[in-house]
C-alpha atoms as a PDB file:
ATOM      1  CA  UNK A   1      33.018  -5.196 -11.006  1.00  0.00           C
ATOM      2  CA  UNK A   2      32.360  -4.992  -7.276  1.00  0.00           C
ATOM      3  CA  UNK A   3      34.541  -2.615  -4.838  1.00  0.00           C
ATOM      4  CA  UNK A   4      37.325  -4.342  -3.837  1.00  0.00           C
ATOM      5  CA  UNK A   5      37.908  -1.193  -1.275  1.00  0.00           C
ATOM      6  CA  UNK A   6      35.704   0.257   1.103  1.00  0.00           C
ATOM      7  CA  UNK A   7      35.139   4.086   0.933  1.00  0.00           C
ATOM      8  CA  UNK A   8      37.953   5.173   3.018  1.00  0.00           C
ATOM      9  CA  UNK A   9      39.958   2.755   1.290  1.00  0.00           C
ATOM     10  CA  UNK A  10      40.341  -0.534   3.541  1.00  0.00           C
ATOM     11  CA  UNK A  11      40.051  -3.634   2.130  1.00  0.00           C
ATOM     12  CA  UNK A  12      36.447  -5.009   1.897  1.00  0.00           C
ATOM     13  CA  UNK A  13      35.599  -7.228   4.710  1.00  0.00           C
ATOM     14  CA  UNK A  14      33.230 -10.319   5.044  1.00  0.00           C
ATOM     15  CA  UNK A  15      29.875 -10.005   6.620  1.00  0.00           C
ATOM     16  CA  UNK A  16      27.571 -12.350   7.741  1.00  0.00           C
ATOM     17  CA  UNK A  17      23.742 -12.769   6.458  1.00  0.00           C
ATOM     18  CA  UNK A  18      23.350 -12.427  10.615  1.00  0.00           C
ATOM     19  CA  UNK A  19      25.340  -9.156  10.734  1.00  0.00           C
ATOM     20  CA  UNK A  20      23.814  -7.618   7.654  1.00  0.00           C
ATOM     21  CA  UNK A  21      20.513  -8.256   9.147  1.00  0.00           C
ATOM     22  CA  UNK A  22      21.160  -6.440  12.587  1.00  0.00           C
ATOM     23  CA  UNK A  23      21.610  -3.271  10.209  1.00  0.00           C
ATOM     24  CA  UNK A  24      17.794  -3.007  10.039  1.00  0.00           C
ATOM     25  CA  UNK A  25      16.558   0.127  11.321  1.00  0.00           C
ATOM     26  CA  UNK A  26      16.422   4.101   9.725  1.00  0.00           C
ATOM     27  CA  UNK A  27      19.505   4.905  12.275  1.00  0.00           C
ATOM     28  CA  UNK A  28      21.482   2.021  11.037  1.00  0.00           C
ATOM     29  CA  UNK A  29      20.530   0.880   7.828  1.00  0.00           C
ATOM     30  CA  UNK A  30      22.179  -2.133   5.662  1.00  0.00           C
ATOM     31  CA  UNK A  31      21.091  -3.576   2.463  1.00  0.00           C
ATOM     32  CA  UNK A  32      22.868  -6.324   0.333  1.00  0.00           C
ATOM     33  CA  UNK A  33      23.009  -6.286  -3.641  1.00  0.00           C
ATOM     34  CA  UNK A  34      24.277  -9.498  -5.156  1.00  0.00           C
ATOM     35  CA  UNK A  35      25.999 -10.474  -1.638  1.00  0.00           C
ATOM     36  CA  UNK A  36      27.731  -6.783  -1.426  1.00  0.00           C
ATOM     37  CA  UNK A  37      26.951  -5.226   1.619  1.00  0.00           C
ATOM     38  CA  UNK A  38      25.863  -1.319   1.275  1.00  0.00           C
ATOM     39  CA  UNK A  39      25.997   0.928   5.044  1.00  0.00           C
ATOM     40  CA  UNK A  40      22.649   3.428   3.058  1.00  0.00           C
ATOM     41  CA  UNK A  41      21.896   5.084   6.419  1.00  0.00           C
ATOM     42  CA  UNK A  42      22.688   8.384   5.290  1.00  0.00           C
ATOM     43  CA  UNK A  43      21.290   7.899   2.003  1.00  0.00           C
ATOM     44  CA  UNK A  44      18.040   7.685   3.472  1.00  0.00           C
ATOM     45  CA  UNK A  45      16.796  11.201   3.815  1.00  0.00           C
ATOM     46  CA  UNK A  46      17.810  11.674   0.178  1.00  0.00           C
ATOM     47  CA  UNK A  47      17.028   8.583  -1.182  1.00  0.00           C
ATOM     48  CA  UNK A  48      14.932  10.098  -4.520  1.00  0.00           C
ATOM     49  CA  UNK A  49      12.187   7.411  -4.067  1.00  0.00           C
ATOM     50  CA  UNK A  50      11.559   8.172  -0.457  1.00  0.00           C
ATOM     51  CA  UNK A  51      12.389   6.226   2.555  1.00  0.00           C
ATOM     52  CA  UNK A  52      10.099   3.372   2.166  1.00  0.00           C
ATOM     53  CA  UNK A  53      11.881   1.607  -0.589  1.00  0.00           C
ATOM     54  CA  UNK A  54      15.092   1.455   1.743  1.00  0.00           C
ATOM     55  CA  UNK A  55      13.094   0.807   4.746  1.00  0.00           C
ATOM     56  CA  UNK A  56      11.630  -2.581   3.745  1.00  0.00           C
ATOM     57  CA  UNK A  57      14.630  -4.185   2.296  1.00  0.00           C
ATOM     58  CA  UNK A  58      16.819  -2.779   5.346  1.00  0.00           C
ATOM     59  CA  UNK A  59      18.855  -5.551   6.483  1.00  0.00           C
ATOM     60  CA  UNK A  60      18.149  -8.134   3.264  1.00  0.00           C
ATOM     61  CA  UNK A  61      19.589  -8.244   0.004  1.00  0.00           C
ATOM     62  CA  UNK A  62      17.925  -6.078  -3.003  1.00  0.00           C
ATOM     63  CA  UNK A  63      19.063  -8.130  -5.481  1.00  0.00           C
ATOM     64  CA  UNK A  64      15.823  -8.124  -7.715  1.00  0.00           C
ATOM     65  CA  UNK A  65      14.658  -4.719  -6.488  1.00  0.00           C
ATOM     66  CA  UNK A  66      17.535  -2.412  -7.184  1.00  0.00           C
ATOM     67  CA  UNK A  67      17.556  -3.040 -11.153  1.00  0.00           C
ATOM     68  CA  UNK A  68      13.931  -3.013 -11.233  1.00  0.00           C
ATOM     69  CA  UNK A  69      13.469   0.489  -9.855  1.00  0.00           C
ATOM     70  CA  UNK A  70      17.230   1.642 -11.197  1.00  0.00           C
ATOM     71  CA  UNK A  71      18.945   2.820 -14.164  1.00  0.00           C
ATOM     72  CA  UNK A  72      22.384   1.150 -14.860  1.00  0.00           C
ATOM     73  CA  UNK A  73      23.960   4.414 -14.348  1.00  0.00           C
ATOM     74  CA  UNK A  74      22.694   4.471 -10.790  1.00  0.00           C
ATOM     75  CA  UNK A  75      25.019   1.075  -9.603  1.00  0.00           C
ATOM     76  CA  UNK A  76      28.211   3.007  -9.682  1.00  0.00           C
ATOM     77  CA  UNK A  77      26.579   5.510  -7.090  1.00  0.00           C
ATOM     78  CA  UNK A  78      26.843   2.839  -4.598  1.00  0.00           C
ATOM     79  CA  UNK A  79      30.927   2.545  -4.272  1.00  0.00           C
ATOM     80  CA  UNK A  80      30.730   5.097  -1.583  1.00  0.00           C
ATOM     81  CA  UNK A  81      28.179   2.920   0.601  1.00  0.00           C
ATOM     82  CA  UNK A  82      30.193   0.209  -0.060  1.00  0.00           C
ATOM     83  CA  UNK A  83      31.288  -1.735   3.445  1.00  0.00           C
ATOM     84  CA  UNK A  84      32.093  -5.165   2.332  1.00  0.00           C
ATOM     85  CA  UNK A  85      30.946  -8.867   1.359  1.00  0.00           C
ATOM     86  CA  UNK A  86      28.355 -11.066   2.164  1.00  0.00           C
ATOM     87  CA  UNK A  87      30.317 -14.468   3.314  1.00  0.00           C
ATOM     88  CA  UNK A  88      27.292 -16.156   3.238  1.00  0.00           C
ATOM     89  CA  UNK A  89      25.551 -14.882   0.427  1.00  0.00           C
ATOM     90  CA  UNK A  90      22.739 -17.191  -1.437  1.00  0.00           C
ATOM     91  CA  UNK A  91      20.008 -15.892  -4.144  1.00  0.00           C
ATOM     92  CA  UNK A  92      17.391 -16.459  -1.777  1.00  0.00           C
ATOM     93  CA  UNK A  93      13.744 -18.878  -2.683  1.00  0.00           C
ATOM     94  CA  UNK A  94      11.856 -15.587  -3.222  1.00  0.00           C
ATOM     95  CA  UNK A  95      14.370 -13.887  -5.693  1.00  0.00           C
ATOM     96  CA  UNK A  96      14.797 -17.502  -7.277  1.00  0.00           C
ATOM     97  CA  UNK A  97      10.443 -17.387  -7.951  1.00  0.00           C
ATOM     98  CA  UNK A  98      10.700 -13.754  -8.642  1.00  0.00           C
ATOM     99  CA  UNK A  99      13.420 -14.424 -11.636  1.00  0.00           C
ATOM    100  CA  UNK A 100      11.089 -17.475 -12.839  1.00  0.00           C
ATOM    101  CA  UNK A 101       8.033 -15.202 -12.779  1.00  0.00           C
ATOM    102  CA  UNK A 102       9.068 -12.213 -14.869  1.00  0.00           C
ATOM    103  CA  UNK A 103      11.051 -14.894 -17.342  1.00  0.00           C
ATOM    104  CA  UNK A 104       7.552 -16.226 -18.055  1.00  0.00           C
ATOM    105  CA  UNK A 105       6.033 -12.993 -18.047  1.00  0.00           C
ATOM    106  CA  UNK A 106       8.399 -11.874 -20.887  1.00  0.00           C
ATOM    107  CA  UNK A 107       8.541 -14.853 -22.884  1.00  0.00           C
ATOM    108  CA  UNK A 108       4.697 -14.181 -23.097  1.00  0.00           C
ATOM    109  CA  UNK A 109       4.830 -11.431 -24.048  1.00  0.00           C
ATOM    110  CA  UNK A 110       3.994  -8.964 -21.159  1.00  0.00           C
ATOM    111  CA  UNK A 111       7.266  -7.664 -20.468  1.00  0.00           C
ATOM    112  CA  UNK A 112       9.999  -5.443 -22.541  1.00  0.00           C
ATOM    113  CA  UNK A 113      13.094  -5.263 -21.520  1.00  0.00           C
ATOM    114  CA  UNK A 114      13.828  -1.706 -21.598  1.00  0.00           C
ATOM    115  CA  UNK A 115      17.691  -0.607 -19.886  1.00  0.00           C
ATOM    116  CA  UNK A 116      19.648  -3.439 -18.741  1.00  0.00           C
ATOM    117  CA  UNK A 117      17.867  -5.766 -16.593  1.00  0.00           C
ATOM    118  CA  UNK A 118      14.714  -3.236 -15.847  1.00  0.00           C
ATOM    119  CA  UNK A 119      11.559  -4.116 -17.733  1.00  0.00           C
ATOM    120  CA  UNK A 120       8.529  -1.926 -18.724  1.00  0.00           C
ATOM    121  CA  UNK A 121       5.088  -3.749 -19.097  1.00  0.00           C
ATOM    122  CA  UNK A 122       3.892  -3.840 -22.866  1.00  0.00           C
ATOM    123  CA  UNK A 123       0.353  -4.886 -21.739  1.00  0.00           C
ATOM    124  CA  UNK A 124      -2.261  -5.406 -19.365  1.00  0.00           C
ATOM    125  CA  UNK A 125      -4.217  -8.426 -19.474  1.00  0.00           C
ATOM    126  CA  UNK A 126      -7.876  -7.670 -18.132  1.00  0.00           C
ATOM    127  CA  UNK A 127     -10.376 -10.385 -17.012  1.00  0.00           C
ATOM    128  CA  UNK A 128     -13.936 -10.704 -15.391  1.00  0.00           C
END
């Protein structure tokens, strides 16, 4: 279940899509998973996978690319980043195509689903 709460205990407040994507820079740093809003600025120096990861999705919800790269045990880490809600929020075209691809992919076999929602490849299809 989402935070209700932010981290210093206020209750969570709506943000625009417009808002959310002002927060897109390494000093100021926003990202959106399923329409909750995430303030990762000073996550970024420590971020395990580097900066990069945060850097392109600053400002834009991660939706598809937190579970992909992310245990299950790492979505409770986020409470204390937690700032609000989305008022706005709307699985977007590309996460729509993204969801279609890799449920294709996995009925065909190329996929296992490994923890939760991430999935490993089982094979690699080569061609000339």
């Amino acid at each position: 279940m989402p935070p209700s709460k932010d981290a210093a205990g206020n209750d969570a407040r709506m943000i625009s899509s417009k808002e959310l994507r002002a927060h897109a820079s390494a000093d100021d740093l926003w990202i959106s998973i399923s329409g909750d809003v995430y303030d990762v600025t000073a996550w970024l120096p420590r971020h395990p996978g580097g900066d990069l990861p945060l850097l392109t999705l600053a400002g834009q919800d991660a939706i598809d690319a937190f579970p992909a790269y992310h245990p299950p045990s790492a979505r409770p880490l986020l409470r204390r980043f937690f700032v609000g809600r989305l008022s706005d929020y709307a699985v977007s075209p590309a996460s729509t195509d993204y969801r279609r691809l890799l449920a294709q992919l996995t009925s065909a076999g190329l996929f296992d689903r490994v923890d939760g929602p991430t999935h490993k490849l089982r094979k690699t299809v080569l061609s000339a």
